[in-house]
N, C-alpha and C. Protein backbone atom coordinates (compact mmCIF):
# COMPACT_ATOMS: atom_id res chain seq x y z
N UNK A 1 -252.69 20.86 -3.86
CA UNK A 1 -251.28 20.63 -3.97
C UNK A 1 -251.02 19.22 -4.49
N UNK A 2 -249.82 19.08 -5.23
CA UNK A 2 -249.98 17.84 -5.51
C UNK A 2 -249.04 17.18 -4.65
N UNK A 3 -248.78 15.78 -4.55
CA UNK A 3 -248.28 14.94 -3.90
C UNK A 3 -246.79 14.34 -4.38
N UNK A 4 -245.89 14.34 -3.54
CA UNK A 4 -244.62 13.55 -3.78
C UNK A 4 -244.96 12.30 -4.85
N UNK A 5 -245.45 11.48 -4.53
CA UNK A 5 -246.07 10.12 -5.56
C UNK A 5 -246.80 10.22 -6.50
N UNK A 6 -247.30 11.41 -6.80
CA UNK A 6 -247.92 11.52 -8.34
C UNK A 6 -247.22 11.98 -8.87
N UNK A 7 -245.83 12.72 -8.43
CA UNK A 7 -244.55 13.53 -9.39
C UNK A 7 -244.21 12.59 -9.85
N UNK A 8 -243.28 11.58 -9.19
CA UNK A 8 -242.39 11.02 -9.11
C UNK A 8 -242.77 9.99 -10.09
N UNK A 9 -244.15 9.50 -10.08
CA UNK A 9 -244.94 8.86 -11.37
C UNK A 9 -244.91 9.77 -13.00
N UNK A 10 -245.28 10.81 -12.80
CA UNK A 10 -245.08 11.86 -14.01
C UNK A 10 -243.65 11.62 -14.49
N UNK A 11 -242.56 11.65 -13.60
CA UNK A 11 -241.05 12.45 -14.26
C UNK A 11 -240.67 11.38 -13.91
N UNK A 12 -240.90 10.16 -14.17
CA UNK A 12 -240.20 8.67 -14.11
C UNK A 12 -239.43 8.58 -15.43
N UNK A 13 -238.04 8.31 -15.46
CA UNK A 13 -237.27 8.21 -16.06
C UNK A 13 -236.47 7.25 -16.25
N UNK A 14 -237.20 6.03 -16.56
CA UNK A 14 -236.29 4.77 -16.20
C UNK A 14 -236.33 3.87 -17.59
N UNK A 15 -236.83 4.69 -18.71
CA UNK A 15 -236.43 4.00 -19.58
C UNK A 15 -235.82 5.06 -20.76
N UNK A 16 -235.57 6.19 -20.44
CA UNK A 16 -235.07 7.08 -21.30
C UNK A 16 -233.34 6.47 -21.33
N UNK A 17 -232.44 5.99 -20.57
CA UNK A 17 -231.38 6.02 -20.86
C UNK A 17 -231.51 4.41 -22.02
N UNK A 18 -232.25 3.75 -21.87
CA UNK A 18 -232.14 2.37 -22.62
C UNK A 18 -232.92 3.25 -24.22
N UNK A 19 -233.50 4.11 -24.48
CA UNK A 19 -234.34 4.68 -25.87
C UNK A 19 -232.61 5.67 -26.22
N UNK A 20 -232.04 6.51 -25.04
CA UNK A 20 -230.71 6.66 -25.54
C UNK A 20 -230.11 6.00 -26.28
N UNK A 21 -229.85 5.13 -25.58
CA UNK A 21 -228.25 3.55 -26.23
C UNK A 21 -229.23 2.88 -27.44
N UNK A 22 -229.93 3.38 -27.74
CA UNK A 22 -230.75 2.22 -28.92
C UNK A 22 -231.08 2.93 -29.86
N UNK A 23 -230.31 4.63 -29.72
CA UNK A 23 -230.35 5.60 -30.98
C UNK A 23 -228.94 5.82 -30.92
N UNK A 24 -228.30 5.67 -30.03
CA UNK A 24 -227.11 6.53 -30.27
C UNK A 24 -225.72 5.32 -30.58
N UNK A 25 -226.22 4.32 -30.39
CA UNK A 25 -225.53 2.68 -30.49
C UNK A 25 -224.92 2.49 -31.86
N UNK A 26 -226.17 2.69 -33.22
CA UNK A 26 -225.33 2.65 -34.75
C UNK A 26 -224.94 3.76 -34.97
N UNK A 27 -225.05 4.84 -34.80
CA UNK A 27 -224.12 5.77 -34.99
C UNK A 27 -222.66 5.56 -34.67
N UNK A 28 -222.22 5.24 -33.15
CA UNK A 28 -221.41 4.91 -32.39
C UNK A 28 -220.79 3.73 -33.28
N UNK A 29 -221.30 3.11 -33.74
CA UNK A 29 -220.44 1.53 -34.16
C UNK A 29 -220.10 2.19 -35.79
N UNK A 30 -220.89 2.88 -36.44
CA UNK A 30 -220.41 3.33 -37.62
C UNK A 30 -219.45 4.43 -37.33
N UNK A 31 -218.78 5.05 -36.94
CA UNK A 31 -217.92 6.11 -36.27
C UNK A 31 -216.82 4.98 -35.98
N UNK A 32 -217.31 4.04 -35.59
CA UNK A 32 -215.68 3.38 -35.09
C UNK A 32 -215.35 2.58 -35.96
N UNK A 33 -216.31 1.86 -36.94
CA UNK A 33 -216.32 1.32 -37.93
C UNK A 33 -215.37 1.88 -39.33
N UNK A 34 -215.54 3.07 -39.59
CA UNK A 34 -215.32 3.80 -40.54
C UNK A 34 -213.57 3.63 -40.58
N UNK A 35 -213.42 3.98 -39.55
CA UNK A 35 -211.42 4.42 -39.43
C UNK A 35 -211.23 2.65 -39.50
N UNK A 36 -211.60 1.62 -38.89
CA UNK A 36 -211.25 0.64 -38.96
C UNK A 36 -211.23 0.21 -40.41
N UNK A 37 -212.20 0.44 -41.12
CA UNK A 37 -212.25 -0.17 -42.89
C UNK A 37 -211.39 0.18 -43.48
N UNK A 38 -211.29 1.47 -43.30
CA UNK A 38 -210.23 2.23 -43.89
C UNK A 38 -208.54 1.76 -43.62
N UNK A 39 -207.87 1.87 -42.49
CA UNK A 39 -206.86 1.01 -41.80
C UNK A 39 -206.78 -0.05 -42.37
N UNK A 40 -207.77 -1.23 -42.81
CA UNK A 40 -207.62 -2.43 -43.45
C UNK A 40 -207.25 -2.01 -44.55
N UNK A 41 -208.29 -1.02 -45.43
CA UNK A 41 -207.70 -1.07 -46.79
C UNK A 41 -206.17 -0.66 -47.21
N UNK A 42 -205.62 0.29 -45.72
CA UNK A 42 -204.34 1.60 -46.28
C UNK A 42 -203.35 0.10 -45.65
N UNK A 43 -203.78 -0.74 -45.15
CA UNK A 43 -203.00 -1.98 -44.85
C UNK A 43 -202.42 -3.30 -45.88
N UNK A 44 -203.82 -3.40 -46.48
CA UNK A 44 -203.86 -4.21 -47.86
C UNK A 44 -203.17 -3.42 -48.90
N UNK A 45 -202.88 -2.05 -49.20
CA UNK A 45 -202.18 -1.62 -49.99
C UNK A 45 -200.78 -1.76 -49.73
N UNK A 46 -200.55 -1.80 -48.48
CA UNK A 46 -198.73 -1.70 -47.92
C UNK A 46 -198.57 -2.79 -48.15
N UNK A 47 -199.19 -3.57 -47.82
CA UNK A 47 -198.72 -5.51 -47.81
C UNK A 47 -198.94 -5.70 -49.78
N UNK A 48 -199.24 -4.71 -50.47
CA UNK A 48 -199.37 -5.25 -52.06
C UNK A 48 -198.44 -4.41 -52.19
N UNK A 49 -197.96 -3.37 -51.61
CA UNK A 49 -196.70 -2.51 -51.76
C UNK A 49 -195.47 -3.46 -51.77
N UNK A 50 -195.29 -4.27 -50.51
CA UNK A 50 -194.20 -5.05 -50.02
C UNK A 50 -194.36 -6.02 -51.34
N UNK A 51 -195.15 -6.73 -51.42
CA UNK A 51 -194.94 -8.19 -52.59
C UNK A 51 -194.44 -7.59 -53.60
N UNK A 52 -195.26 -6.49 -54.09
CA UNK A 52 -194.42 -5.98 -55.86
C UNK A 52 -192.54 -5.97 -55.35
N UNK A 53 -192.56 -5.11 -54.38
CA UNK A 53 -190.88 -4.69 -54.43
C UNK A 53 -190.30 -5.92 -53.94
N UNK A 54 -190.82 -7.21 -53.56
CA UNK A 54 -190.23 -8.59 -53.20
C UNK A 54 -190.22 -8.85 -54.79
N UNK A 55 -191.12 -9.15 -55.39
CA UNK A 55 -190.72 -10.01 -56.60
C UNK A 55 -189.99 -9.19 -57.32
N UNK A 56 -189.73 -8.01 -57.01
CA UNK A 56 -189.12 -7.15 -58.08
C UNK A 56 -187.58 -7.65 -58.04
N UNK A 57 -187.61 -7.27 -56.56
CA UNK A 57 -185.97 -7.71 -56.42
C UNK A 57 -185.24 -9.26 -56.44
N UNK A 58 -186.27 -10.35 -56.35
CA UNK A 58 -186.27 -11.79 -57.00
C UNK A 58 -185.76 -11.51 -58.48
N UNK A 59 -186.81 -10.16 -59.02
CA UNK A 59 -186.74 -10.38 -60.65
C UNK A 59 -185.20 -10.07 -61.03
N UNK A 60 -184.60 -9.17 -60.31
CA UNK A 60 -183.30 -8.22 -60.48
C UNK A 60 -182.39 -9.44 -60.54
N UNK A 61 -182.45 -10.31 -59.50
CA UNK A 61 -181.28 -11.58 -59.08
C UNK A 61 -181.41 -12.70 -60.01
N UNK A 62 -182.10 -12.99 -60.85
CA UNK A 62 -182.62 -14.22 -61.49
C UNK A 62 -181.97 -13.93 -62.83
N UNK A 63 -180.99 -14.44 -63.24
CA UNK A 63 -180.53 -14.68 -64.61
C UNK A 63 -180.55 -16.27 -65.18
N UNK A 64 -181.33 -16.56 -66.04
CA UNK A 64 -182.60 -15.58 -67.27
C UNK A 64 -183.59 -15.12 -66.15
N UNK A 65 -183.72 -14.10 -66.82
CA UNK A 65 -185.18 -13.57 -66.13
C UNK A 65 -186.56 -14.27 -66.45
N UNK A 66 -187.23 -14.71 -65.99
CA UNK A 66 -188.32 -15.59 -66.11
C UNK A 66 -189.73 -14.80 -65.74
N UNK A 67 -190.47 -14.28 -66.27
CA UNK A 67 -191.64 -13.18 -65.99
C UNK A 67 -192.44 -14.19 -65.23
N UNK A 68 -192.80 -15.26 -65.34
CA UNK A 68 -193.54 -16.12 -64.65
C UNK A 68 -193.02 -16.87 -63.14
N UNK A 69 -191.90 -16.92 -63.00
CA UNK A 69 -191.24 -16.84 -61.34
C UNK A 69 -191.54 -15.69 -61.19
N UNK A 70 -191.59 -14.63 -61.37
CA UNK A 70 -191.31 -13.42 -60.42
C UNK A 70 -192.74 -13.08 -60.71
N UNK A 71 -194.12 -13.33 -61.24
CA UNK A 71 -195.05 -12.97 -61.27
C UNK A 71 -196.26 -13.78 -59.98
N UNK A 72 -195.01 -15.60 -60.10
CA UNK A 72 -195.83 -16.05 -59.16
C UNK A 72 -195.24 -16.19 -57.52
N UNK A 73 -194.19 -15.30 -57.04
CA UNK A 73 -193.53 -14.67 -56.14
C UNK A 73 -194.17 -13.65 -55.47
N UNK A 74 -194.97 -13.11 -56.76
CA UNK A 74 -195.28 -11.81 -55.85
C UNK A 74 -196.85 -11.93 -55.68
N UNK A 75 -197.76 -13.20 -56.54
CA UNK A 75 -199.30 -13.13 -56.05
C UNK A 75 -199.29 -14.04 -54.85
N UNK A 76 -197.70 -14.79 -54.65
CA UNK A 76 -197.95 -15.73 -53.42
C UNK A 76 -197.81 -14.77 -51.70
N UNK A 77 -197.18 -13.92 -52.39
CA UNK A 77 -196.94 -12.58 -50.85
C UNK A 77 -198.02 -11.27 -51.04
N UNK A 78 -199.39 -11.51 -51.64
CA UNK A 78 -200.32 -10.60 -52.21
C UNK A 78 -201.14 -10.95 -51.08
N UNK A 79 -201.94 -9.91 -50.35
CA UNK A 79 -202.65 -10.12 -49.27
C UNK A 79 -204.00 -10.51 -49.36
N UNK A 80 -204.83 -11.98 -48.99
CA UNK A 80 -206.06 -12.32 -49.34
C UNK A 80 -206.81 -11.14 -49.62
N UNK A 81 -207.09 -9.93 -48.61
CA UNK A 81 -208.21 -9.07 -48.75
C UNK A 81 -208.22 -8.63 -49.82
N UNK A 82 -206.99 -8.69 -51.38
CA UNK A 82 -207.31 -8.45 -52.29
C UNK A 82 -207.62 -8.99 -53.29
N UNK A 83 -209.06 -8.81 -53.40
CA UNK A 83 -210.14 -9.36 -55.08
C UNK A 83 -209.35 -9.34 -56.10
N UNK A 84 -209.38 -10.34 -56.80
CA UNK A 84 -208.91 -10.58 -58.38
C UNK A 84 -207.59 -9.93 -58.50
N UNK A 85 -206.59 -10.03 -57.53
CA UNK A 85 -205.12 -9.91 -58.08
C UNK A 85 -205.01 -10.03 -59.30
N UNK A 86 -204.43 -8.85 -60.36
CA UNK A 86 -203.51 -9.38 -61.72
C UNK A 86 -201.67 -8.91 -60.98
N UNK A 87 -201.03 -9.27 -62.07
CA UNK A 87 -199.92 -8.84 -61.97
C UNK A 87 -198.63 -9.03 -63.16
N UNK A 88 -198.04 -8.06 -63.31
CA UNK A 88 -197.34 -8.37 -64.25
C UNK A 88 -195.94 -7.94 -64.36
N UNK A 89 -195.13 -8.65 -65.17
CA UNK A 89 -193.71 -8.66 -64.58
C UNK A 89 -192.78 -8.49 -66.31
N UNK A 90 -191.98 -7.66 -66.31
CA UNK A 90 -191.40 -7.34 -67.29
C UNK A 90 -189.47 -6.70 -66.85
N UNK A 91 -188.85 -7.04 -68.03
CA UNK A 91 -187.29 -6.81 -68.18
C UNK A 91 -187.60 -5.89 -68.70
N UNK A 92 -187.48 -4.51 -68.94
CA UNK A 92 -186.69 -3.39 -69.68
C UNK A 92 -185.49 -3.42 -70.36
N UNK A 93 -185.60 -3.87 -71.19
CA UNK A 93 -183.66 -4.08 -71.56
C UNK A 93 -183.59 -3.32 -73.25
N UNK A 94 -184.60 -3.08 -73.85
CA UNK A 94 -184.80 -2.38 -75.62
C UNK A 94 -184.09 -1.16 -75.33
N UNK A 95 -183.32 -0.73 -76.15
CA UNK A 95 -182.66 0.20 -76.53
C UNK A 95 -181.06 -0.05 -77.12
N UNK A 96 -180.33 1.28 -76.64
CA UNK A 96 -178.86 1.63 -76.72
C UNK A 96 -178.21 0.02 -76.05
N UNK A 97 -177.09 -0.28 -76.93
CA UNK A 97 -176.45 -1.29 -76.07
C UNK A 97 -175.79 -1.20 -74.91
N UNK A 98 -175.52 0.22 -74.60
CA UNK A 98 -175.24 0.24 -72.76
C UNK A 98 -176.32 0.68 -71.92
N UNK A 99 -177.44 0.60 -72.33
CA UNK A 99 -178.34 0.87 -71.48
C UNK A 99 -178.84 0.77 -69.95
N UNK A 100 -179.39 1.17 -69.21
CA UNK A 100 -179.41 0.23 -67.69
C UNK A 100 -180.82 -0.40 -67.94
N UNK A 101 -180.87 -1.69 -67.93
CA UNK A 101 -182.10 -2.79 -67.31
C UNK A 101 -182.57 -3.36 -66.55
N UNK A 102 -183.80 -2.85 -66.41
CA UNK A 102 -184.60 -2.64 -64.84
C UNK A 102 -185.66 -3.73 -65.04
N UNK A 103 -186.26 -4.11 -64.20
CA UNK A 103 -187.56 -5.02 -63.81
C UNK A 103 -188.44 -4.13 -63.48
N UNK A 104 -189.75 -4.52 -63.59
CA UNK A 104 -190.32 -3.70 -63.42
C UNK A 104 -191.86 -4.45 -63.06
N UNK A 105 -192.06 -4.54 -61.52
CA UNK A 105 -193.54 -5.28 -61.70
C UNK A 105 -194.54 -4.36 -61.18
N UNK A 106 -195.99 -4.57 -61.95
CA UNK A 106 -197.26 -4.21 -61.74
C UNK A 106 -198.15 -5.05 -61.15
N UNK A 107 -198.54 -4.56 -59.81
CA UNK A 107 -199.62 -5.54 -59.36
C UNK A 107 -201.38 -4.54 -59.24
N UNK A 108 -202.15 -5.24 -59.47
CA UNK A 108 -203.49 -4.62 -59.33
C UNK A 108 -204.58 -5.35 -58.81
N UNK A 109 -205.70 -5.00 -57.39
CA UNK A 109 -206.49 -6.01 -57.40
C UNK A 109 -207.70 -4.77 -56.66
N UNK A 110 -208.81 -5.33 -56.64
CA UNK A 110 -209.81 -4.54 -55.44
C UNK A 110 -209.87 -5.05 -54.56
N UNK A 111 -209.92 -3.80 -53.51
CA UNK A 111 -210.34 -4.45 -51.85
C UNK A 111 -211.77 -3.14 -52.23
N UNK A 112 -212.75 -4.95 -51.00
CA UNK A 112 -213.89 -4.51 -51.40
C UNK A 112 -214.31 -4.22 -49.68
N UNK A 113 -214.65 -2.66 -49.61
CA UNK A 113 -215.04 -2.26 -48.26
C UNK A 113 -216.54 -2.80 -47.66
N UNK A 114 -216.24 -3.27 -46.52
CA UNK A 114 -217.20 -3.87 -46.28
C UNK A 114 -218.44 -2.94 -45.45
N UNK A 115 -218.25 -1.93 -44.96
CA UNK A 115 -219.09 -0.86 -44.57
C UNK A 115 -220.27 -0.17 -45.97
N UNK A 116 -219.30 -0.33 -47.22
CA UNK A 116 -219.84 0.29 -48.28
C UNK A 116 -221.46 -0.73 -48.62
N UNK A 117 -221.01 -2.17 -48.60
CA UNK A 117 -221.78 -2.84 -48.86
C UNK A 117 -223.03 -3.34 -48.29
N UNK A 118 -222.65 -2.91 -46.83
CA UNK A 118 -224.02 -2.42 -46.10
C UNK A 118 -224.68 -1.23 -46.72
N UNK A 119 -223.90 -0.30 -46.32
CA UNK A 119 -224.52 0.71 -47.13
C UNK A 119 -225.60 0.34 -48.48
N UNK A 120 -224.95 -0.25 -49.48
CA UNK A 120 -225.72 -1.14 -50.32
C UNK A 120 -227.44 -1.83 -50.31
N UNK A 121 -227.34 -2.30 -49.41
CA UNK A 121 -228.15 -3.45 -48.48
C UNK A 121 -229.55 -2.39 -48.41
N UNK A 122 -228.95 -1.04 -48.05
CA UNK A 122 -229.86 0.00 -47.38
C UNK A 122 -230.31 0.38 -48.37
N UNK A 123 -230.07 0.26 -50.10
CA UNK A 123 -230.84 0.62 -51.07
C UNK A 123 -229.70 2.27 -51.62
N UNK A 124 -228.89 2.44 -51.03
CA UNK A 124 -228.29 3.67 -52.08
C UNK A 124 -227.31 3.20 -52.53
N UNK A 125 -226.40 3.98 -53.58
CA UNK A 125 -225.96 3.61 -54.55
C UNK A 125 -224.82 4.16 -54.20
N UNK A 126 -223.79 3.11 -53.93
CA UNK A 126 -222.17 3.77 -53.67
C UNK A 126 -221.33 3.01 -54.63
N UNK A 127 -219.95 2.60 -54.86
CA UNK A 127 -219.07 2.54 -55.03
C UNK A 127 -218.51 1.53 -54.06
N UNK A 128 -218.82 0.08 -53.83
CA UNK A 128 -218.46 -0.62 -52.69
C UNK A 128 -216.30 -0.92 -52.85
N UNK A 129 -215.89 -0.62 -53.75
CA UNK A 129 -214.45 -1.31 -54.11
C UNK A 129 -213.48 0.02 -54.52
N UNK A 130 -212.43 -0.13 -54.26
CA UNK A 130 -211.25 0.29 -54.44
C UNK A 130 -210.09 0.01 -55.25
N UNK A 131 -209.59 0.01 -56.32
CA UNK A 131 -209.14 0.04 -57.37
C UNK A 131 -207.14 -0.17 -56.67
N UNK A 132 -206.61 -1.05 -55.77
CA UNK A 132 -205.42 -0.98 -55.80
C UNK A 132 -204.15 -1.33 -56.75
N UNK A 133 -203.19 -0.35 -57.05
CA UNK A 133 -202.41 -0.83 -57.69
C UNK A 133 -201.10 0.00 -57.51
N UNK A 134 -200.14 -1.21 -57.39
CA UNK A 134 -198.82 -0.87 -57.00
C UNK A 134 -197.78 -0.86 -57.88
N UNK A 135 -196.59 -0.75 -57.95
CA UNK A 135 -195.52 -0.43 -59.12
C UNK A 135 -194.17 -0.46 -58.56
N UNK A 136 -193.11 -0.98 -59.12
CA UNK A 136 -191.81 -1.48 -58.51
C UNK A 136 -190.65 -1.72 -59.70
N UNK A 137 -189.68 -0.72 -59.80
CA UNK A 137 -188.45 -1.12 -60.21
C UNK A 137 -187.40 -1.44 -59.67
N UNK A 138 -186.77 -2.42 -60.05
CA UNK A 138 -185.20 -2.58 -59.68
C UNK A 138 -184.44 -2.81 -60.76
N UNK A 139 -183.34 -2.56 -60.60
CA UNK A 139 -181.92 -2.49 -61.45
C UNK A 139 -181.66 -3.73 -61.27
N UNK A 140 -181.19 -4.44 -63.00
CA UNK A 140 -181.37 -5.39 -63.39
C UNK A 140 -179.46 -5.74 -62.73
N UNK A 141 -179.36 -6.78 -62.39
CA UNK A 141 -178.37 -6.86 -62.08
C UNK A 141 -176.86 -7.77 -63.02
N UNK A 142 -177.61 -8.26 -63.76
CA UNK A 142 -176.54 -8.84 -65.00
C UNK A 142 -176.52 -8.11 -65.87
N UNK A 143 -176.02 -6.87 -65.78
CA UNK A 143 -174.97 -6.27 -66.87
C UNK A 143 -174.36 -5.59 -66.50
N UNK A 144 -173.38 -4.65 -67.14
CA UNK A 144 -172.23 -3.88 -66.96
C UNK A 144 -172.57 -2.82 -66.02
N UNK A 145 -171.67 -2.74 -64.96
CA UNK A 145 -172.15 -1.32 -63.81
C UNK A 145 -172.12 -0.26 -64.56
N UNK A 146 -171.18 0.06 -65.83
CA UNK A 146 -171.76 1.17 -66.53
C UNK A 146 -172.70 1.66 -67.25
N UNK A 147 -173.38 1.35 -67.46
CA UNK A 147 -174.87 1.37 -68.15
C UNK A 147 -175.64 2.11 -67.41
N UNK A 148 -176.11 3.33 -67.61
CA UNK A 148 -176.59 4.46 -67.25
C UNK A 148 -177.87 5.08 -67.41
N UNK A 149 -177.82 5.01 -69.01
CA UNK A 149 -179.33 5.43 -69.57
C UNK A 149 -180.10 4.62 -69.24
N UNK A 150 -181.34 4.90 -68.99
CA UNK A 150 -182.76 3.70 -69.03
C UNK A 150 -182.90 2.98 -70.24
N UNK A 151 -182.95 1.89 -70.37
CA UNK A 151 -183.75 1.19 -71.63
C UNK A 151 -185.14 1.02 -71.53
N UNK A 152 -185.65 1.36 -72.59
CA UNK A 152 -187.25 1.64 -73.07
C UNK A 152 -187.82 0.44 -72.58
C-alpha cells in the first residue's frame, strides 16, 4: 500500500498555478491592450474631428479670408498622437455671382499603433499606422443670405 507522504510528494502542486500566470499573463495584457489602442486611435480622430470644424468656423468669421490663419488654428488644436499633420484650408467662392461660399478645411496625419509595432519587433509583417483624415465645411459668412447654389 502506499503511504499518505509519498502521494502527497507525487501530486504536489505548488508550482502549477505560478507556470499558469506566466502563460496566461501576455495573452491577458494583449486582450486588454487591444480595445485600449484602439480607443486612443477612435480618440485622436474625434479630437482631429473637433480642430478641422474649429478652424473651419474661424475660417467662416474672418473677412479676408486668410488660408494660413485658419490652417495654423487648426494644427495648433491637432492632437500630438498625430504623425506628420498636413492640413489645408480653402474659400469656395468660383462660380455664378450669387453663389453660396463655403470654407472648407482638410486635415490628414497617421496615428501610429503602438501594439502593431511590437508586433513588428516579433518579425511579421503588419501595417503599424493609420491613415487619419478629416473634412469640414462652413458657410462663408460675408455675403448675401441669398446665395444658394454651391460655388465650385
Amino acid at each position: 500500500m502506499l503511504n499518505n507522504a509519498f502521494l502527497s510528494r507525487i501530486f504536489n502542486r505548488k508550482g502549477q498555478s505560478i507556470v499558469e500566470i506566466s502563460l496566461i499573463t501576455p495573452i491577458l495584457l494583449v486582450a486588454l491592450y487591444i480595445p485600449a489602442d484602439f480607443g486612443v486611435a477612435f480618440l485622436t480622430a474625434h479630437l482631429t474631428q473637433n480642430a478641422v470644424r474649429e478652424a473651419a468656423r474661424i475660417g467662416s468669421v474672418t473677412d479676408p479670408f486668410v488660408s494660413a490663419t485658419v490652417r495654423s488654428a487648426a494644427i495648433t488644436r491637432m492632437p500630438a498622437a498625430l504623425a506628420s499633420p498636413t492640413v489645408t484650408a480653402t474659400l469656395h467662392a468660383a462660380g455664378a455671382a450669387n453663389c453660396a461660399k463655403f470654407v472648407e478645411v482638410v486635415a490628414q496625419g497617421n496615428y501610429n499603433y503602438f501594439l502593431y509595432q511590437l508586433i513588428k519587433l516579433l518579425g511579421f509583417n503588419v501595417a503599424s499606422t493609420q491613415q487619419i483624415t478629416r473634412t469640414s465645411r462652413m458657410r462663408y459668412e460675408f455675403q448675401p443670405s441669398n446665395n444658394n447654389t454651391p460655388c465650385t
